[in-house]
C-alpha atoms as a PDB file:
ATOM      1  CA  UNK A   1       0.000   0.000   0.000  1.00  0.00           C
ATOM      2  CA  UNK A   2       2.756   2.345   0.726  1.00  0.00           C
ATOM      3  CA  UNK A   3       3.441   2.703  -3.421  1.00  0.00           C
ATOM      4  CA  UNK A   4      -0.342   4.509  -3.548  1.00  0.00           C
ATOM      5  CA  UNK A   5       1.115   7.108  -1.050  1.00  0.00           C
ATOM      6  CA  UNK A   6       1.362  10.594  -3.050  1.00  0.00           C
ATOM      7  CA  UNK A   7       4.940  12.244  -3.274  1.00  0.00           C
ATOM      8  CA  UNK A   8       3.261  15.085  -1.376  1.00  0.00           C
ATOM      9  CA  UNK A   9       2.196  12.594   1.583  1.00  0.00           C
ATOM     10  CA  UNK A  10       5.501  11.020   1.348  1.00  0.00           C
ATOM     11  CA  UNK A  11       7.256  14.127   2.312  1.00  0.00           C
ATOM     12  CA  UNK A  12       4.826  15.146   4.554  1.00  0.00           C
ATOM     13  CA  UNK A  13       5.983  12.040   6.694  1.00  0.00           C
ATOM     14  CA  UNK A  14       9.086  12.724   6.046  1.00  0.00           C
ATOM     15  CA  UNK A  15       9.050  16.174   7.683  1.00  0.00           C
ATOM     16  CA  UNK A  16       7.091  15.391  10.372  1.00  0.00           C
ATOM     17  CA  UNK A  17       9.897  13.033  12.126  1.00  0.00           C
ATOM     18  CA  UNK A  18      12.114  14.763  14.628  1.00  0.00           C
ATOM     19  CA  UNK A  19      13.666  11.626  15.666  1.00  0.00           C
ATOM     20  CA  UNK A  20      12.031  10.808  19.103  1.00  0.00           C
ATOM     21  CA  UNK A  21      12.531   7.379  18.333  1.00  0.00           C
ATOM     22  CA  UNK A  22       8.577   6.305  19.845  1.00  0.00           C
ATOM     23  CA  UNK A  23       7.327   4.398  17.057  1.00  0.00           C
ATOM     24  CA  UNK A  24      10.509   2.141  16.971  1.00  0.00           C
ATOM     25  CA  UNK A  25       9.257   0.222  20.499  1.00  0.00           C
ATOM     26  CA  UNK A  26       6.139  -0.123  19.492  1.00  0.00           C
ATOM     27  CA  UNK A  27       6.275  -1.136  15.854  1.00  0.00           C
ATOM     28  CA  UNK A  28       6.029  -5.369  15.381  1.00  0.00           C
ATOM     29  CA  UNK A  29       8.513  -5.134  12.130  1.00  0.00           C
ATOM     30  CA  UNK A  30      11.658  -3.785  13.703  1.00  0.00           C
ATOM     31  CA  UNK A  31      14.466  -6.617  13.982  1.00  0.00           C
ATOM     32  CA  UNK A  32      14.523  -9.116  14.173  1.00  0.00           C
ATOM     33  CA  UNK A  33      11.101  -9.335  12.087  1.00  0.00           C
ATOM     34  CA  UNK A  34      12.416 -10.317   8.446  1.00  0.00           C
ATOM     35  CA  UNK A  35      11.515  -7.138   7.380  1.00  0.00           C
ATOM     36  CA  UNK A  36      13.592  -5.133   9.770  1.00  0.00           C
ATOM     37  CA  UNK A  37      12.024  -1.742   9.374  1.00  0.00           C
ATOM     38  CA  UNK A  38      13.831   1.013  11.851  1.00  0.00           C
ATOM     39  CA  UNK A  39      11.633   3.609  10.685  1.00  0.00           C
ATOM     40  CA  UNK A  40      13.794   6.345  12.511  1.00  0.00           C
ATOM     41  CA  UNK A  41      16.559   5.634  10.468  1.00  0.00           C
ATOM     42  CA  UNK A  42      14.418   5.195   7.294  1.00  0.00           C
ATOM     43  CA  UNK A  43      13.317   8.641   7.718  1.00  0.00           C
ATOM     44  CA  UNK A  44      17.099  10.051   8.109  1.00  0.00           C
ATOM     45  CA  UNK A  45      18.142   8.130   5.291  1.00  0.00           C
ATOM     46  CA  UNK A  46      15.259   9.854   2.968  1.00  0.00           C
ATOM     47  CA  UNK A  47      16.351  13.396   4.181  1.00  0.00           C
ATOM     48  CA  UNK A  48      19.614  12.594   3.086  1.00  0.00           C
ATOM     49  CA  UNK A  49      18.642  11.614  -0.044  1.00  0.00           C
ATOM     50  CA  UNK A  50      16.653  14.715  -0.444  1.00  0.00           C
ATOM     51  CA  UNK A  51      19.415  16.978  -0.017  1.00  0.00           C
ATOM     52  CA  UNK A  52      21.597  14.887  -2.250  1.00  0.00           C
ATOM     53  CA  UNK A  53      18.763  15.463  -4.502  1.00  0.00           C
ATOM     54  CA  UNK A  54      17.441  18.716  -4.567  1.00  0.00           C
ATOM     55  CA  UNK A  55      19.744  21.034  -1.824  1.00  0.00           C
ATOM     56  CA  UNK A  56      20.011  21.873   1.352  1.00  0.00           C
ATOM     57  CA  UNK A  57      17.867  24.586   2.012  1.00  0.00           C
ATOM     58  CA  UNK A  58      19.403  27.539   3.936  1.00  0.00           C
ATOM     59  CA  UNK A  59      16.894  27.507   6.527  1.00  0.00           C
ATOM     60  CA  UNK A  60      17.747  23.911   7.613  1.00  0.00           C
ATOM     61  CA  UNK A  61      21.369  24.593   7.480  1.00  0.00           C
ATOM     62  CA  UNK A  62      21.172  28.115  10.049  1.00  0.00           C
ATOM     63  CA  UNK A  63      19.009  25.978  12.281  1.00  0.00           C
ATOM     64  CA  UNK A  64      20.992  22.562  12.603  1.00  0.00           C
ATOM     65  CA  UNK A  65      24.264  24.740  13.320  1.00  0.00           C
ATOM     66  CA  UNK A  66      23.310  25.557  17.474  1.00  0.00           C
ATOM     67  CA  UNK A  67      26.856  26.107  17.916  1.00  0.00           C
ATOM     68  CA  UNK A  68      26.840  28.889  15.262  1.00  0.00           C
ATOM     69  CA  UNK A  69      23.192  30.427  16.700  1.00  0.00           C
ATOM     70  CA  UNK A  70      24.977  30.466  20.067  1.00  0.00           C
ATOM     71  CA  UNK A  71      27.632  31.737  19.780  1.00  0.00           C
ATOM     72  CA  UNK A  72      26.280  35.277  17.871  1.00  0.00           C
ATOM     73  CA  UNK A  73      23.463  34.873  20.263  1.00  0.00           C
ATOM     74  CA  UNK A  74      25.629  35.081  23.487  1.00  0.00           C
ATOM     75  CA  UNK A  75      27.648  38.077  22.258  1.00  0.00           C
ATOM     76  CA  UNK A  76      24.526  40.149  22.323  1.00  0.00           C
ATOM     77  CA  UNK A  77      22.654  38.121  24.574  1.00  0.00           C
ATOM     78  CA  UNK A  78      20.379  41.543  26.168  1.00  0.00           C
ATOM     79  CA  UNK A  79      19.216  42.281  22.314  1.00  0.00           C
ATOM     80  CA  UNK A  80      19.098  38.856  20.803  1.00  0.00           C
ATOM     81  CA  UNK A  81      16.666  38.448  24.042  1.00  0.00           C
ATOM     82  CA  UNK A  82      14.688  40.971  23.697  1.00  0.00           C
ATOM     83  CA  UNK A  83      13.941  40.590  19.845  1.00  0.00           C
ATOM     84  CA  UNK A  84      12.914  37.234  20.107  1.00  0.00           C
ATOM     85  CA  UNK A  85      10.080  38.862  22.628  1.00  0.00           C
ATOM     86  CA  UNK A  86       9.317  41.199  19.822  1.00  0.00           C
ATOM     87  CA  UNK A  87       5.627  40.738  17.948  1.00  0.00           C
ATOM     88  CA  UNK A  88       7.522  42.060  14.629  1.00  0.00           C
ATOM     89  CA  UNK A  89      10.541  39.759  14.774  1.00  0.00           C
ATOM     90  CA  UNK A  90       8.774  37.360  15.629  1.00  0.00           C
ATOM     91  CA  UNK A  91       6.112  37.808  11.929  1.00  0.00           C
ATOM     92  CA  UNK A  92       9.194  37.634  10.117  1.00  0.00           C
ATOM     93  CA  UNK A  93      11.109  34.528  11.712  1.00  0.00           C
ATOM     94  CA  UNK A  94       7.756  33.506  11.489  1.00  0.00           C
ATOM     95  CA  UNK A  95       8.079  34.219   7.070  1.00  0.00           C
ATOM     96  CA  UNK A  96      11.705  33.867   6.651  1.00  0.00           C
ATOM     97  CA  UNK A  97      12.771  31.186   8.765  1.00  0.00           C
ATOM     98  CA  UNK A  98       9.625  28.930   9.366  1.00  0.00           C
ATOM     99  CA  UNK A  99      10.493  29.130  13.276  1.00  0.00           C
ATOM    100  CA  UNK A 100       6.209  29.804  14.508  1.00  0.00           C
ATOM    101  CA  UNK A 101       5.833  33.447  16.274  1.00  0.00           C
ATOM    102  CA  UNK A 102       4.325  31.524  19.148  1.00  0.00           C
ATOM    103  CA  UNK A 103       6.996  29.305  19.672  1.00  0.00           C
ATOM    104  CA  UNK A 104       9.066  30.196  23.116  1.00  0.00           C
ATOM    105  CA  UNK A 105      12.751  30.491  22.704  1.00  0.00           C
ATOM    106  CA  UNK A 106      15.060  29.628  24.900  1.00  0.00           C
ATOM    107  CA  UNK A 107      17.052  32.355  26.245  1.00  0.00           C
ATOM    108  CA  UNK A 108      20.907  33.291  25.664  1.00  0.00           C
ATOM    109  CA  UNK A 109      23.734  34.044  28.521  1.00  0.00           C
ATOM    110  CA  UNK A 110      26.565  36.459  27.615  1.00  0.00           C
ATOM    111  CA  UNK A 111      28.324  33.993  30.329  1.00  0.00           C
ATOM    112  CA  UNK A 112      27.949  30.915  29.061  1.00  0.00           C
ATOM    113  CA  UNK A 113      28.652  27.562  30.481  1.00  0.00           C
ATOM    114  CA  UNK A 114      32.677  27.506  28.910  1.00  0.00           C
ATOM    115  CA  UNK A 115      33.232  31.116  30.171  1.00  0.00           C
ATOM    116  CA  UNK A 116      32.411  30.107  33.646  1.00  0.00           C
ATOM    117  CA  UNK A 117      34.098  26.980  33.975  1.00  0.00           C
ATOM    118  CA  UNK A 118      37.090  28.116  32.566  1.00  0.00           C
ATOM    119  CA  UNK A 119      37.898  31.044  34.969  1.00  0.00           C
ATOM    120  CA  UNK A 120      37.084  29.132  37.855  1.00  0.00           C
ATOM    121  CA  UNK A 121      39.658  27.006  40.024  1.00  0.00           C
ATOM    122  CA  UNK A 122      38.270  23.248  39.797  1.00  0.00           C
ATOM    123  CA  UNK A 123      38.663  20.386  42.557  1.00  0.00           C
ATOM    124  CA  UNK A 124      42.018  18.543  41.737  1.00  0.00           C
ATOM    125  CA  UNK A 125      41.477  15.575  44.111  1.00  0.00           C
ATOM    126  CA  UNK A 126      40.461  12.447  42.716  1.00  0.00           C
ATOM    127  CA  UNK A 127      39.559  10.583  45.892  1.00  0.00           C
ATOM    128  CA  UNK A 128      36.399   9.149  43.900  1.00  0.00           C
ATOM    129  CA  UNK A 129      37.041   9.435  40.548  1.00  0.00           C
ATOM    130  CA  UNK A 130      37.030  11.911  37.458  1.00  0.00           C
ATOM    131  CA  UNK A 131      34.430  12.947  34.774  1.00  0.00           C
ATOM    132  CA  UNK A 132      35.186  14.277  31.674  1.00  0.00           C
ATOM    133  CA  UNK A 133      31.889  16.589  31.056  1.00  0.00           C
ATOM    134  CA  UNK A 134      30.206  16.660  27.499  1.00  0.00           C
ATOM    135  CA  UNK A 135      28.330  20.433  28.335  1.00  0.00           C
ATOM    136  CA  UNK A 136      26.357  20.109  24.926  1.00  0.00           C
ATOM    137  CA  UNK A 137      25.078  23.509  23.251  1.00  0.00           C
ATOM    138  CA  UNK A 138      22.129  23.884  24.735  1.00  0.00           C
ATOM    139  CA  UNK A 139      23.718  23.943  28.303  1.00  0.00           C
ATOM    140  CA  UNK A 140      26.627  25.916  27.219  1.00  0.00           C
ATOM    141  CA  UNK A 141      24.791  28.505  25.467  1.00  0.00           C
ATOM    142  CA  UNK A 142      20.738  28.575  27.044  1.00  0.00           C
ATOM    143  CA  UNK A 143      21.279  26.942  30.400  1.00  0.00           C
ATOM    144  CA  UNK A 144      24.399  27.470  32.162  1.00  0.00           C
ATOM    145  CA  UNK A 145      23.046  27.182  35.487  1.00  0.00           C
ATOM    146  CA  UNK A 146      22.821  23.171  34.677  1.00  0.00           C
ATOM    147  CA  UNK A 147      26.117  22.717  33.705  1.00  0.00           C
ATOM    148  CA  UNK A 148      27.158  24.882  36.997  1.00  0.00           C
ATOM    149  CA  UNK A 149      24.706  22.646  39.302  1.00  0.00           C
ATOM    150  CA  UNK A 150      26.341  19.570  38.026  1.00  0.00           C
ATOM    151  CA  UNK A 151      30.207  20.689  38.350  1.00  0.00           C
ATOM    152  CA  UNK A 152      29.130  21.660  41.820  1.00  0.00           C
ATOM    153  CA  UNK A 153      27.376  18.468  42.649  1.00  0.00           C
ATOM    154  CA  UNK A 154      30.256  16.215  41.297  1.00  0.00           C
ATOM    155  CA  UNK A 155      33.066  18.236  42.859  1.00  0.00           C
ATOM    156  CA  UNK A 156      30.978  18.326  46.587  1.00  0.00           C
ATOM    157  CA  UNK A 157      31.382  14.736  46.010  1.00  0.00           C
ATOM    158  CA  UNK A 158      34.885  14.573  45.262  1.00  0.00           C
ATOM    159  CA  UNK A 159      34.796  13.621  41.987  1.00  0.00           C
ATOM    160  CA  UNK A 160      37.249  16.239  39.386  1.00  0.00           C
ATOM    161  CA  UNK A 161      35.135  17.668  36.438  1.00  0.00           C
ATOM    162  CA  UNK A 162      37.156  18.332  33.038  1.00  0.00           C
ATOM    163  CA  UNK A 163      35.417  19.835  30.171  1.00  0.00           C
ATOM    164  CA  UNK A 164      37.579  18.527  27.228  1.00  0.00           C
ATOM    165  CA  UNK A 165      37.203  20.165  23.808  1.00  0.00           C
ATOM    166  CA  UNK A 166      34.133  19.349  21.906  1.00  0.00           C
ATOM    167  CA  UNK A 167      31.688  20.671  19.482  1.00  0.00           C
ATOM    168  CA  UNK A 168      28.249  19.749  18.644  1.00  0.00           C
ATOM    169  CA  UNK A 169      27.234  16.531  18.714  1.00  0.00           C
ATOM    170  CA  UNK A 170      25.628  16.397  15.032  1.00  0.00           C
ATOM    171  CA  UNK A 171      22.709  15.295  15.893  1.00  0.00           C
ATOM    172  CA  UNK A 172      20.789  18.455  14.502  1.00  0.00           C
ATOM    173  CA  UNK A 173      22.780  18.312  11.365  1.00  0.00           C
ATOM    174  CA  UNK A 174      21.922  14.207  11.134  1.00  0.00           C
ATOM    175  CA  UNK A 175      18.054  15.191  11.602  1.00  0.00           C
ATOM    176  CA  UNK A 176      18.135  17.042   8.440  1.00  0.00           C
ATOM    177  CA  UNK A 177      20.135  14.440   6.094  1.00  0.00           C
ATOM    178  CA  UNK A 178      23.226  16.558   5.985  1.00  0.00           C
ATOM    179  CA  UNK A 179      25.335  13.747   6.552  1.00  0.00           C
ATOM    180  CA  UNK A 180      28.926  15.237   6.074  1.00  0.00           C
ATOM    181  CA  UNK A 181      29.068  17.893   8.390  1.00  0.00           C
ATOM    182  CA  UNK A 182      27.468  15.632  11.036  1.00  0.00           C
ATOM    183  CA  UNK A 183      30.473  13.026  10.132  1.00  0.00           C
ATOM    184  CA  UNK A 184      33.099  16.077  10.777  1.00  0.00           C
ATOM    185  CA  UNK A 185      31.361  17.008  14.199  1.00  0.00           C
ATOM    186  CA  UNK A 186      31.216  13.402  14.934  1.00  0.00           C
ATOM    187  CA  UNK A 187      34.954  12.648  14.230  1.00  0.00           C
ATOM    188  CA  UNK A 188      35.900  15.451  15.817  1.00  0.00           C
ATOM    189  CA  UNK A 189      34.605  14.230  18.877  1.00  0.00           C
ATOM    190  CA  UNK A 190      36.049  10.839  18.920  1.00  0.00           C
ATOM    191  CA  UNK A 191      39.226  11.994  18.477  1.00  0.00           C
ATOM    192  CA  UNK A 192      38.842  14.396  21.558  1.00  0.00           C
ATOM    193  CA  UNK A 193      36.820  12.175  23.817  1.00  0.00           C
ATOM    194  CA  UNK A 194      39.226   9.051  22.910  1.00  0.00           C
ATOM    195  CA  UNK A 195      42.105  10.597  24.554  1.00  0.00           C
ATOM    196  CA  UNK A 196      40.184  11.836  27.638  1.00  0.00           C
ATOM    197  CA  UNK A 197      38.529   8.586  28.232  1.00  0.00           C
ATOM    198  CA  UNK A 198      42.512   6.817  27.659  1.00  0.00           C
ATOM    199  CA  UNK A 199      43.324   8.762  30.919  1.00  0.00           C
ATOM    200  CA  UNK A 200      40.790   7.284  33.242  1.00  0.00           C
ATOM    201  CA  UNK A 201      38.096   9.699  32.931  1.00  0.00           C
ATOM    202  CA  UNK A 202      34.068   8.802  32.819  1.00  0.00           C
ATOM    203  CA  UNK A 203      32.125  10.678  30.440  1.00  0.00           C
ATOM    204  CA  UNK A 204      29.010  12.541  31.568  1.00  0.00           C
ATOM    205  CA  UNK A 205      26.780  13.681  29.248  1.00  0.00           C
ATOM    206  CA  UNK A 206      23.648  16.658  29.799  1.00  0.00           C
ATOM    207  CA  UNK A 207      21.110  16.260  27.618  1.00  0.00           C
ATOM    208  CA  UNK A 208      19.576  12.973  26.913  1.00  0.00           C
ATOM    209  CA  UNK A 209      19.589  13.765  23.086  1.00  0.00           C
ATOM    210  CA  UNK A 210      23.584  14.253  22.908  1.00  0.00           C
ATOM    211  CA  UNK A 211      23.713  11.210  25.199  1.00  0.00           C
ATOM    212  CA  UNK A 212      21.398   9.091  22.729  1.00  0.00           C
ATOM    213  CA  UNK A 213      23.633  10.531  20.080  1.00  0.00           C
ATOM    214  CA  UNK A 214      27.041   9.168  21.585  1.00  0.00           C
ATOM    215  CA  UNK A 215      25.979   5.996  22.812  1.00  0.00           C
ATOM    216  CA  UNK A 216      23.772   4.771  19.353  1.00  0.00           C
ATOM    217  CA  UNK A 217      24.614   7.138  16.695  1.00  0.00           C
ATOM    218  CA  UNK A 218      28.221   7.134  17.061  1.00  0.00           C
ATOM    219  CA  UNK A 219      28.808   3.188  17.156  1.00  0.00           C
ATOM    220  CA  UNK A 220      26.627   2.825  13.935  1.00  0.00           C
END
């Protein structure tokens, strides 16, 4: 039945998955059914083809580069705040970038997660252990205050907190097919994280979606 689906309906599915993974539990044909449909992966695999295809549109590729977004974003953290309040700026983010005028933003810190931890003194006793922190973007960038609870929390238990150098974890760039420069943030992370975990150190991880990302994505 699926080859009486319109082209229009096809990409309507298409667009529709963000990647939160809840129909692969459920569904009976995932492996090891002999038809071993991961629809998740189906759906990342006909983005990719898309932009192979026909482009990547410049919309998609502003809004799957967070670390990009962030970084402008922090600099002038009072305005960028403050327009994204705005009725007008809203209409046309709303017209040129597809982002909904209703849809609450999260908020940018001229201090962002990096800044602080890196002119702060850290615990150097390693009476029970050492993490190496991923931060992710959205910590480093919208909620610093997390990524300052959780140094605090580890250190008060004796534990010394690294941050060692990382970028995004790809996963935006992977939910909209653009599979290169989600291999280059990907690669650069291995290489960085290798080393780090070499030495002895655990690796925490913020956000469940850069977690998810470095414990499935990254293996396959």
């Amino acid at each position: 039945e699926v080859e009486r689906l319109r082209t229009v309906q096809i990409n309507t599915i298409i667009d529709l998955c963000y990647q939160c993974k809840l129909c692969y539990p459920i569904c009976p044909y995932i492996p090891p059914h002999r038809w071993e449909i991961d629809f998740p992966r189906l759906m990342l695999r006909a983005k990719a083809l898309r932009i192979k295809e026909h482009g990547w549109p410049y919309r998609q590729r502003i809004i799957s580069n967070p670390e990009f977004l962030g970084k402008w974003g922090s600099r002038i953290a009072p305005l960028a705040n403050r327009l994204n309040t705005m009725a007008w700026n809203r209409q046309v983010m709303h017209a040129v970038m597809g982002i909904h005028r209703e849809r609450i933003l999260p908020r940018y810190y001229r201090e962002t997660f990096v800044k602080w931890f890196k002119k702060r003194k850290g615990l150097k006793v390693q009476s029970n252990g050492k993490v190496a922190l991923f931060y992710t973007c959205f910590i480093n960038y919208h909620a610093p205050e997390i990524g300052r609870a959780a140094v605090e929390v580890l250190e008060h238990n004796g534990i010394e907190v690294i941050c060692p150098e990382q970028v995004c974890c790809g996963m935006p760039y992977l939910d909209s097919g653009a599979l290169e420069p989600a291999l280059k943030n990907i690669n650069f992370n291995l290489k960085s994280l290798r080393g780090t975990i070499a030495q002895g150190y655990d690796l925490v991880v913020l956000s469940p979606t850069c977690c998810y990302m470095l414990r499935k994505e990254y293996p396959f």
